[in-house]
PDB file of N, CA and C in Angstrom:
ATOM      1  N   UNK A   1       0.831  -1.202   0.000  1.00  0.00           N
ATOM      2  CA  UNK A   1       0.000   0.000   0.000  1.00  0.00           C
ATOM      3  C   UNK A   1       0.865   1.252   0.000  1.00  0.00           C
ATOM      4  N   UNK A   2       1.967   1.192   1.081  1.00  0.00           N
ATOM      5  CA  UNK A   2       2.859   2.432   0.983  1.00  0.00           C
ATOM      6  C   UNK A   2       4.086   2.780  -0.246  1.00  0.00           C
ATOM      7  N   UNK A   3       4.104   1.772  -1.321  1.00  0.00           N
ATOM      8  CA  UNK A   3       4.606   1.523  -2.205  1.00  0.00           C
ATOM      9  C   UNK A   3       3.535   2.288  -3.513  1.00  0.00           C
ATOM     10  N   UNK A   4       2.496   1.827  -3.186  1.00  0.00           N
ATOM     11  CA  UNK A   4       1.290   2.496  -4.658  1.00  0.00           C
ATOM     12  C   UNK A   4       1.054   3.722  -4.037  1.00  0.00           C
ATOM     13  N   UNK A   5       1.281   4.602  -2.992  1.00  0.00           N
ATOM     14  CA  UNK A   5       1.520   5.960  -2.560  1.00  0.00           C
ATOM     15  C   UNK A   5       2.802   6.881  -2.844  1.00  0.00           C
ATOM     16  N   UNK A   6       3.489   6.165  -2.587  1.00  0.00           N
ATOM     17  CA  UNK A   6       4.841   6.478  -3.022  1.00  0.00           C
ATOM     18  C   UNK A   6       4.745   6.992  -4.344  1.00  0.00           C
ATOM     19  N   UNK A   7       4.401   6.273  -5.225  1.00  0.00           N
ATOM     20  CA  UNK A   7       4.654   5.889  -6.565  1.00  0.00           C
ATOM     21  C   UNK A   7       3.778   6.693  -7.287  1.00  0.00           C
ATOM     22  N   UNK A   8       2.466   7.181  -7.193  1.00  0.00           N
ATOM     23  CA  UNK A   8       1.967   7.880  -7.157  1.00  0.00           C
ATOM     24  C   UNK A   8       1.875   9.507  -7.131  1.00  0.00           C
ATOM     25  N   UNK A   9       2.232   9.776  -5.876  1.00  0.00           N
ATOM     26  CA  UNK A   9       3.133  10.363  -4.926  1.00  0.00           C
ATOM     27  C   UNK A   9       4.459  11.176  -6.047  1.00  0.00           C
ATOM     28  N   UNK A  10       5.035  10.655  -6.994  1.00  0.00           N
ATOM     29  CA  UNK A  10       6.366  10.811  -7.524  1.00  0.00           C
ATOM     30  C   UNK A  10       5.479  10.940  -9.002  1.00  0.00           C
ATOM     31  N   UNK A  11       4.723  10.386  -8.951  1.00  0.00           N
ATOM     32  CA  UNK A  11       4.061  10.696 -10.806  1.00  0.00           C
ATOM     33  C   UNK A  11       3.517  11.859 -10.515  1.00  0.00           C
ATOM     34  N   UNK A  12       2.812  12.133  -9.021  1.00  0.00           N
ATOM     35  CA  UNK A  12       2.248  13.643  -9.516  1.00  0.00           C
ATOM     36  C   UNK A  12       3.245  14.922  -9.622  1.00  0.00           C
ATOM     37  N   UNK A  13       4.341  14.787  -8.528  1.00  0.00           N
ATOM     38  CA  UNK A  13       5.451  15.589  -8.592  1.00  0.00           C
ATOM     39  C   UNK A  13       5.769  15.969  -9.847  1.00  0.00           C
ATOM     40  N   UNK A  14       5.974  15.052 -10.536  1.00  0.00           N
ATOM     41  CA  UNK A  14       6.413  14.748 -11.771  1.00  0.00           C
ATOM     42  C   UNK A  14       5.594  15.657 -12.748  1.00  0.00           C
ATOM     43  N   UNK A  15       4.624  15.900 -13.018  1.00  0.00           N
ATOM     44  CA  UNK A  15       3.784  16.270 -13.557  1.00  0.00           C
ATOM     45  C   UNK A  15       3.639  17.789 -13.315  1.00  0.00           C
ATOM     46  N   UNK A  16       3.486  18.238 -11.849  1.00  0.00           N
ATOM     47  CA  UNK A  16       4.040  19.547 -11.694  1.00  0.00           C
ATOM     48  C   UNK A  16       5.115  19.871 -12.247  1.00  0.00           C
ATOM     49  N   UNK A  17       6.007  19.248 -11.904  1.00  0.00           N
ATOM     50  CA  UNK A  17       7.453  19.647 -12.418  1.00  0.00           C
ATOM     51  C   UNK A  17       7.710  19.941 -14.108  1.00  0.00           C
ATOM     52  N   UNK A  18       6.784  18.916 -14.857  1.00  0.00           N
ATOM     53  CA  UNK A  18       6.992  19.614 -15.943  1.00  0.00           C
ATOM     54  C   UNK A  18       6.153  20.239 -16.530  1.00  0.00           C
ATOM     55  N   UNK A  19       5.332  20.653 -15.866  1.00  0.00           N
ATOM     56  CA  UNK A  19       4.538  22.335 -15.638  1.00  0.00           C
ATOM     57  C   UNK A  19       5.069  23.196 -15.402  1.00  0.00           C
ATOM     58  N   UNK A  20       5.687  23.302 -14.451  1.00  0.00           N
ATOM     59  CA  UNK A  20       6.792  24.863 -14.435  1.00  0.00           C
ATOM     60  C   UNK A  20       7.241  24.590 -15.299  1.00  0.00           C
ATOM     61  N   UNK A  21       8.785  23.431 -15.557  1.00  0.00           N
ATOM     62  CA  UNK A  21       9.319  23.507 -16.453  1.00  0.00           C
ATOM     63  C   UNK A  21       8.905  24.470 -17.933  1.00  0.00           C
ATOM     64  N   UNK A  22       7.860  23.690 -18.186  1.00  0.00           N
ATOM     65  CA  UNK A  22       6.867  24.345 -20.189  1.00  0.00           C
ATOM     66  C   UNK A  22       6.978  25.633 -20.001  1.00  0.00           C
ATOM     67  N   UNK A  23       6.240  26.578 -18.648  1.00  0.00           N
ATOM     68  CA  UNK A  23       5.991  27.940 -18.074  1.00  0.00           C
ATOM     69  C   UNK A  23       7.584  28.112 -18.068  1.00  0.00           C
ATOM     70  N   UNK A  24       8.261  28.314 -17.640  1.00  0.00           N
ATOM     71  CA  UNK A  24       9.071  29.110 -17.237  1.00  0.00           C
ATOM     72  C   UNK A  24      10.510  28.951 -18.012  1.00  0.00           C
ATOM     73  N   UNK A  25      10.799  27.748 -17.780  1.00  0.00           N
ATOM     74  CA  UNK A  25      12.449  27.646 -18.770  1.00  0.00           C
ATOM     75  C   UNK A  25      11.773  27.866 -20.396  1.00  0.00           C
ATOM     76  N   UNK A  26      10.848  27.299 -20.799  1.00  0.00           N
ATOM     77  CA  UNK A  26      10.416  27.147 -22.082  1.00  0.00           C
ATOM     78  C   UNK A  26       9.848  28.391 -22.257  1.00  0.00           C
ATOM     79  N   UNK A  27       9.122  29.357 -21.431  1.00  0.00           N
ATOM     80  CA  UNK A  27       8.212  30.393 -21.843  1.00  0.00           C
ATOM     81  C   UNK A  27       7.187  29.988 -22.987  1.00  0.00           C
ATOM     82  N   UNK A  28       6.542  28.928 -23.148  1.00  0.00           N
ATOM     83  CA  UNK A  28       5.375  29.115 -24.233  1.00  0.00           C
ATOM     84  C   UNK A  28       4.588  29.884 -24.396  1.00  0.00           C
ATOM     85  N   UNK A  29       4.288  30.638 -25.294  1.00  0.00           N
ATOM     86  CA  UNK A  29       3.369  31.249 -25.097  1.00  0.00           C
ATOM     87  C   UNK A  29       1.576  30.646 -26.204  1.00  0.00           C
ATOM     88  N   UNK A  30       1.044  31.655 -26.164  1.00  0.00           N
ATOM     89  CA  UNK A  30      -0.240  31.194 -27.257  1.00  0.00           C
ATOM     90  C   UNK A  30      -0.047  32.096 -27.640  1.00  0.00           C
ATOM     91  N   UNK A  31      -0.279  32.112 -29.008  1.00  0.00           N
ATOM     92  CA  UNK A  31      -0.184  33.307 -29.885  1.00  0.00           C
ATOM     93  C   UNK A  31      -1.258  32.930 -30.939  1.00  0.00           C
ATOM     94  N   UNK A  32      -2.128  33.925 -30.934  1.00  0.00           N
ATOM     95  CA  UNK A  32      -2.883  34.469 -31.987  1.00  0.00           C
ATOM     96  C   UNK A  32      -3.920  33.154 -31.862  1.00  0.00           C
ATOM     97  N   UNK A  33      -4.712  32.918 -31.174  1.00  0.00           N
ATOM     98  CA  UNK A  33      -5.723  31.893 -30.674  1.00  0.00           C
ATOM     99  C   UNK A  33      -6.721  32.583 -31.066  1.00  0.00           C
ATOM    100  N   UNK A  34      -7.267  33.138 -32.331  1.00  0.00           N
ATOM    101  CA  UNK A  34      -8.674  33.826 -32.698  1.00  0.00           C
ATOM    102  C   UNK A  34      -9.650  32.815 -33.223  1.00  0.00           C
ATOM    103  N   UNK A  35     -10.363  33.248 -32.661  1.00  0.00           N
ATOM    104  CA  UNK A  35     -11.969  32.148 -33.210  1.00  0.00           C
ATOM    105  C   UNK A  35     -13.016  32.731 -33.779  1.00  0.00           C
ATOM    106  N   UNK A  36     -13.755  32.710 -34.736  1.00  0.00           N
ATOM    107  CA  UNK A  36     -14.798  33.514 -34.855  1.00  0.00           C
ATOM    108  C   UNK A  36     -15.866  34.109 -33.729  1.00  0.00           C
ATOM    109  N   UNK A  37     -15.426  32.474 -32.841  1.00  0.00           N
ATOM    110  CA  UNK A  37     -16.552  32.861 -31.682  1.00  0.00           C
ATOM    111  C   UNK A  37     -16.190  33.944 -30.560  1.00  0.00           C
ATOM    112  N   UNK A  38     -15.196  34.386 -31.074  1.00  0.00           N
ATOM    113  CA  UNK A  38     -14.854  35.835 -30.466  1.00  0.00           C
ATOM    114  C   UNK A  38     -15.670  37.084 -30.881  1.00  0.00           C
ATOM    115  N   UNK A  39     -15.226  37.134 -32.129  1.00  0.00           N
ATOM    116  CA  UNK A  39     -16.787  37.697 -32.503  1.00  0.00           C
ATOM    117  C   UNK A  39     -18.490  37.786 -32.291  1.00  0.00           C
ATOM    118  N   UNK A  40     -18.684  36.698 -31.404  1.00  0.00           N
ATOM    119  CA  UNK A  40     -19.695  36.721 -30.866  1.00  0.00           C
ATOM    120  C   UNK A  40     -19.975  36.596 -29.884  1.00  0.00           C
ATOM    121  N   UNK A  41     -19.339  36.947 -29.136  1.00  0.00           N
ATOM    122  CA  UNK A  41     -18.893  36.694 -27.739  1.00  0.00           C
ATOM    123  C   UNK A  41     -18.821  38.045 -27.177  1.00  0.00           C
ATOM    124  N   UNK A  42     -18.125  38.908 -28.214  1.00  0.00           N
ATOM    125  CA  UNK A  42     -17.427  40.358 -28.279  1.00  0.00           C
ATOM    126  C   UNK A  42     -18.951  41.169 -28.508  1.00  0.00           C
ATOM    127  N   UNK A  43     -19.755  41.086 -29.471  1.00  0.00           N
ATOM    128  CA  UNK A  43     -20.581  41.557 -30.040  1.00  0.00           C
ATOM    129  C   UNK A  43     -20.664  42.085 -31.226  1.00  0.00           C
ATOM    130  N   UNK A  44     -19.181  41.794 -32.437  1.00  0.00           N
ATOM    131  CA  UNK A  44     -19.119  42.148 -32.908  1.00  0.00           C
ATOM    132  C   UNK A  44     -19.804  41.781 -34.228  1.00  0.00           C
ATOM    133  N   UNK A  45     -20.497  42.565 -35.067  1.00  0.00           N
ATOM    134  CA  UNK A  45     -21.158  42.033 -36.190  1.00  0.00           C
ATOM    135  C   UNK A  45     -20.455  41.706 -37.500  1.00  0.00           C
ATOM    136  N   UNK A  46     -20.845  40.927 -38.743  1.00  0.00           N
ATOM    137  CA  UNK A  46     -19.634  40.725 -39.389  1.00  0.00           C
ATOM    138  C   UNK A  46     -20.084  41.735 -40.444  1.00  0.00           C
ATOM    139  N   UNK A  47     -19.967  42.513 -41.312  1.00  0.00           N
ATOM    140  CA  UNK A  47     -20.561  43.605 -42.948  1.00  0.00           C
ATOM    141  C   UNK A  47     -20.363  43.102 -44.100  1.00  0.00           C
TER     142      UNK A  47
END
């Protein structure tokens, strides 16, 4: 039991860890994520 905690335990670490990692050494960013449904969301009409 204290073995499948452990282990566990070290996969989630893990998982944080390469979350900062992506954020911060990597800086990813999103760029230019436009949807139409911004436009409607926004209120904007189309002409």
């Amino acid at each position: 039991m204290n073995a499948i905690v452990l282990i566990l335990g070290i996969l989630f670490l893990g998982l944080i860890l390469m979350g900062v990692y992506n954020v911060v050494v990597r800086k990813k960013k999103v760029e230019n994520m436009y949807t139409p449904f911004d436009d409607a969301t926004k209120g904007i009409k189309n002409k």
